[in-house]
N, C-alpha and C. Protein backbone atom coordinates (compact mmCIF):
# COMPACT_ATOMS: atom_id res chain seq x y z
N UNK A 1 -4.18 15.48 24.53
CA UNK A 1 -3.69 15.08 23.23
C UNK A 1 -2.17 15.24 23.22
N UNK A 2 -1.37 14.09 22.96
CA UNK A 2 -0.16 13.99 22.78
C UNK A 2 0.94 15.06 21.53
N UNK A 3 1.42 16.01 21.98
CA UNK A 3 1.78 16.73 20.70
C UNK A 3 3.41 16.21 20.27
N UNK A 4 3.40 15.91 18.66
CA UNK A 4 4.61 15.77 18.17
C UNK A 4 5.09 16.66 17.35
N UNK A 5 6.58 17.09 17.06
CA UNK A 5 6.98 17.79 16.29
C UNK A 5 8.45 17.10 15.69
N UNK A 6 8.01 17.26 14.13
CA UNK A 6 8.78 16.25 13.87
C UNK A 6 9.40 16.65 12.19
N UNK A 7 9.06 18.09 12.45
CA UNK A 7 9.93 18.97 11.37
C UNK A 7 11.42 18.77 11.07
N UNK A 8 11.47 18.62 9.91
CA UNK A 8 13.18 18.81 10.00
C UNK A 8 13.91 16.95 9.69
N UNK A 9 12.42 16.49 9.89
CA UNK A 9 12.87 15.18 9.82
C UNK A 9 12.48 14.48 8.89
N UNK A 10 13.13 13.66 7.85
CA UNK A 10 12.63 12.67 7.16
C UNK A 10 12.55 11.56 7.38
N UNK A 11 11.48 10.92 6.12
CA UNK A 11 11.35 9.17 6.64
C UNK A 11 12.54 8.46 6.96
N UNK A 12 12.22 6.97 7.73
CA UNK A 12 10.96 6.86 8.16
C UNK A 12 10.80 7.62 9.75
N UNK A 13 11.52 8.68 9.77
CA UNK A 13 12.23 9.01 11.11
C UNK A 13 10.11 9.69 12.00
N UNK A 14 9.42 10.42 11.11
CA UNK A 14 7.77 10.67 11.44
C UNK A 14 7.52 9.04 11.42
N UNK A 15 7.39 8.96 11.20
CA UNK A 15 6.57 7.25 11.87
C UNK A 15 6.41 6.23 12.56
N UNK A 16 8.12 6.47 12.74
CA UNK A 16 9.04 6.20 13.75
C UNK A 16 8.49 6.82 15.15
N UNK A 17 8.44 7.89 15.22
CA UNK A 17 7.92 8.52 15.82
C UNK A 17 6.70 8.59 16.97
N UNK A 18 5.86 8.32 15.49
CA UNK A 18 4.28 8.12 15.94
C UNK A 18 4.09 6.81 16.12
N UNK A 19 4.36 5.93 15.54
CA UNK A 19 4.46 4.46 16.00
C UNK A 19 4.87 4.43 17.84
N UNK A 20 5.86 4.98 18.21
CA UNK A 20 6.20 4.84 19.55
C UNK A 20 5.16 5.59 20.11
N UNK A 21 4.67 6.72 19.51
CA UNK A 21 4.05 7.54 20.78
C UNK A 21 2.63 6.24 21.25
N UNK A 22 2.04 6.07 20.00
CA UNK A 22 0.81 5.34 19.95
C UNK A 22 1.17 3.81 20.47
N UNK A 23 2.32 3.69 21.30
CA UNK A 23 2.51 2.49 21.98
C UNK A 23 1.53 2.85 23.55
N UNK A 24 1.45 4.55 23.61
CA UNK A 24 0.97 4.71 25.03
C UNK A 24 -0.52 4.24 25.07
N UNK A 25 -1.29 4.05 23.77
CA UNK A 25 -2.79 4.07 23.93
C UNK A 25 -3.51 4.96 24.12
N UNK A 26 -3.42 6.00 23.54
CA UNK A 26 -3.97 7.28 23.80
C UNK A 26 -4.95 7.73 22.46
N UNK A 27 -5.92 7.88 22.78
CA UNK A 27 -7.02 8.40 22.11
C UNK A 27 -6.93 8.99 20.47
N UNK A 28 -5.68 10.32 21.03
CA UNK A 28 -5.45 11.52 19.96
C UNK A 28 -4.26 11.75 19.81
N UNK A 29 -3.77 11.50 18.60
CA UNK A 29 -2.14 12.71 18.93
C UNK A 29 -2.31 13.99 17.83
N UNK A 30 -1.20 14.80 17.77
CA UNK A 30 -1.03 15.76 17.00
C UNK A 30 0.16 15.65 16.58
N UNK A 31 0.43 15.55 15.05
CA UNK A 31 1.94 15.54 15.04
C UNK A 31 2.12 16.71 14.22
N UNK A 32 3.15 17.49 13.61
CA UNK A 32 3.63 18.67 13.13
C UNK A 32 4.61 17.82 11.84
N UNK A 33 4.51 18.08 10.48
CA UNK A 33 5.79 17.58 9.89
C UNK A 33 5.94 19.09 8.60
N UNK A 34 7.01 18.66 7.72
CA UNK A 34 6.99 19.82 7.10
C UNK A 34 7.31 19.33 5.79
N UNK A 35 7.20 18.21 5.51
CA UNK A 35 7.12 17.78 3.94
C UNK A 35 6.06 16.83 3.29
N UNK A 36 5.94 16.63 2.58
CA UNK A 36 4.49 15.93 2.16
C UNK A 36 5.13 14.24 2.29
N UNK A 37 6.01 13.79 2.07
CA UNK A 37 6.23 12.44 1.73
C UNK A 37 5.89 11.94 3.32
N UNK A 38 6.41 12.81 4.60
CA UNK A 38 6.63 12.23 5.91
C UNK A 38 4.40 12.61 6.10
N UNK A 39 3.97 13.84 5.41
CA UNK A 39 2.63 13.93 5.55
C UNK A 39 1.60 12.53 4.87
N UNK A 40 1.82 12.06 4.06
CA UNK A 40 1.43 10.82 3.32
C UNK A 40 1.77 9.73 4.02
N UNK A 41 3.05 9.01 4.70
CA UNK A 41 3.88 8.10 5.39
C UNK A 41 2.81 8.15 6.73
N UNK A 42 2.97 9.06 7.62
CA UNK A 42 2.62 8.94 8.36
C UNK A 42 0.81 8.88 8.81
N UNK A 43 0.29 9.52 8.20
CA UNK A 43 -1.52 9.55 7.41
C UNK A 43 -1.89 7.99 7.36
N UNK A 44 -0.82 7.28 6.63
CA UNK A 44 -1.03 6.08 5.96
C UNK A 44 -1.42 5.19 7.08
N UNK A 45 0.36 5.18 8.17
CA UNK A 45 0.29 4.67 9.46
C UNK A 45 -1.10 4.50 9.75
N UNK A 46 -1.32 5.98 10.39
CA UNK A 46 -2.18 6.33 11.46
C UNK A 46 -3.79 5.50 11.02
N UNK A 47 -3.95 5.66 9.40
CA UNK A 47 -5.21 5.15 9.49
C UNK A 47 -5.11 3.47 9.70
N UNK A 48 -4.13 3.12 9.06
CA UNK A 48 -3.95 1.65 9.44
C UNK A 48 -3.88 1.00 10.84
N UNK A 49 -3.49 1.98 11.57
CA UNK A 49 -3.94 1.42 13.02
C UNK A 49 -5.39 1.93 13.75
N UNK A 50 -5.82 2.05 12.79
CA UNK A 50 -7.33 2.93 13.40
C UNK A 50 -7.59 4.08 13.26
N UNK A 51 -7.47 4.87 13.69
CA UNK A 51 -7.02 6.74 13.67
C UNK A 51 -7.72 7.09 12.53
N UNK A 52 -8.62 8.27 12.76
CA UNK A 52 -9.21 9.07 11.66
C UNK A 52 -8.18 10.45 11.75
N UNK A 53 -7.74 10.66 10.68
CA UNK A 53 -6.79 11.69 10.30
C UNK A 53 -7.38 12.75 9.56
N UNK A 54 -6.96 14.51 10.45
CA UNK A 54 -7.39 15.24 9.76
C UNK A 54 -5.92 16.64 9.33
N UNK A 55 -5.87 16.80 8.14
CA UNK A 55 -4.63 17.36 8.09
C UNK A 55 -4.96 18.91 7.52
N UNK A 56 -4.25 19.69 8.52
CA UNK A 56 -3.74 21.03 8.15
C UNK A 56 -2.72 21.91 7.63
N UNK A 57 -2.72 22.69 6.62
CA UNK A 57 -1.45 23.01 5.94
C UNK A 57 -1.67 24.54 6.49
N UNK A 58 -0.02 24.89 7.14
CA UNK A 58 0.15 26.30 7.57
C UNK A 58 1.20 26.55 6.93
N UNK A 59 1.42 27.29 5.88
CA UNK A 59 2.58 27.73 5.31
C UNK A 59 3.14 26.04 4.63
N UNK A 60 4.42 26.19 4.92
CA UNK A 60 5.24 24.86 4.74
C UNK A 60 4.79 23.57 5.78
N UNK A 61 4.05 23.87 6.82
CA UNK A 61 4.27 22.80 8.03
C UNK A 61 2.56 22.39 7.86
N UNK A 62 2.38 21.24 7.72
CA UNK A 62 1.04 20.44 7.89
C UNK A 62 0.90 19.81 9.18
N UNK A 63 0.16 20.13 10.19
CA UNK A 63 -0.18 19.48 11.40
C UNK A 63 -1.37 18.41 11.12
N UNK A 64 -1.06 16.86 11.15
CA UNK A 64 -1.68 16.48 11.28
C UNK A 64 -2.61 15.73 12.59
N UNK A 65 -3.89 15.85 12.79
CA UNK A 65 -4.83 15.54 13.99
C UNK A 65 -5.26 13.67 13.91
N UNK A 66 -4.84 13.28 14.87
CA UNK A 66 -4.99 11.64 14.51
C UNK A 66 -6.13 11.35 15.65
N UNK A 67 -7.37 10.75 15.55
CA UNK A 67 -8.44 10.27 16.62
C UNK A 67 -8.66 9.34 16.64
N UNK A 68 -8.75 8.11 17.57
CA UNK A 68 -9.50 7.04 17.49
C UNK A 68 -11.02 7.54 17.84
């Protein structure tokens, strides 16, 4: 599983992001963000290209789990 971390960053800079990683074709990623707008933005992505999304909140930072 591909891990991203992408704290610290705002839109569309997470999607940006995950958009490139998911150019590799890979199953799963994990990305890390730390605000809700880039947590929503990027959720949105992920299901629109397929991806079942499951999201975790640790403190301030939500890791979200993306699967085809």
């Amino acid at each position: 599983m591909k891990q991203l971390d992408a704290r610290g960053l705002s839109c569309p800079e997470p999607v940006i992001m995950i958009r490139q990683a998911m150019q590799s074709g890979d199953a799963a990623y994990e990305m890390t963000v730390d605000n809700h707008a880039a947590k929503e933005n990027v959720t949105r992505y992920a299901e629109h290209q397929g991806y079942t999304v499951t999201v975790r909140q640790e403190g301030g930072d939500y890791t979200l789990t993306m699967q085809k």
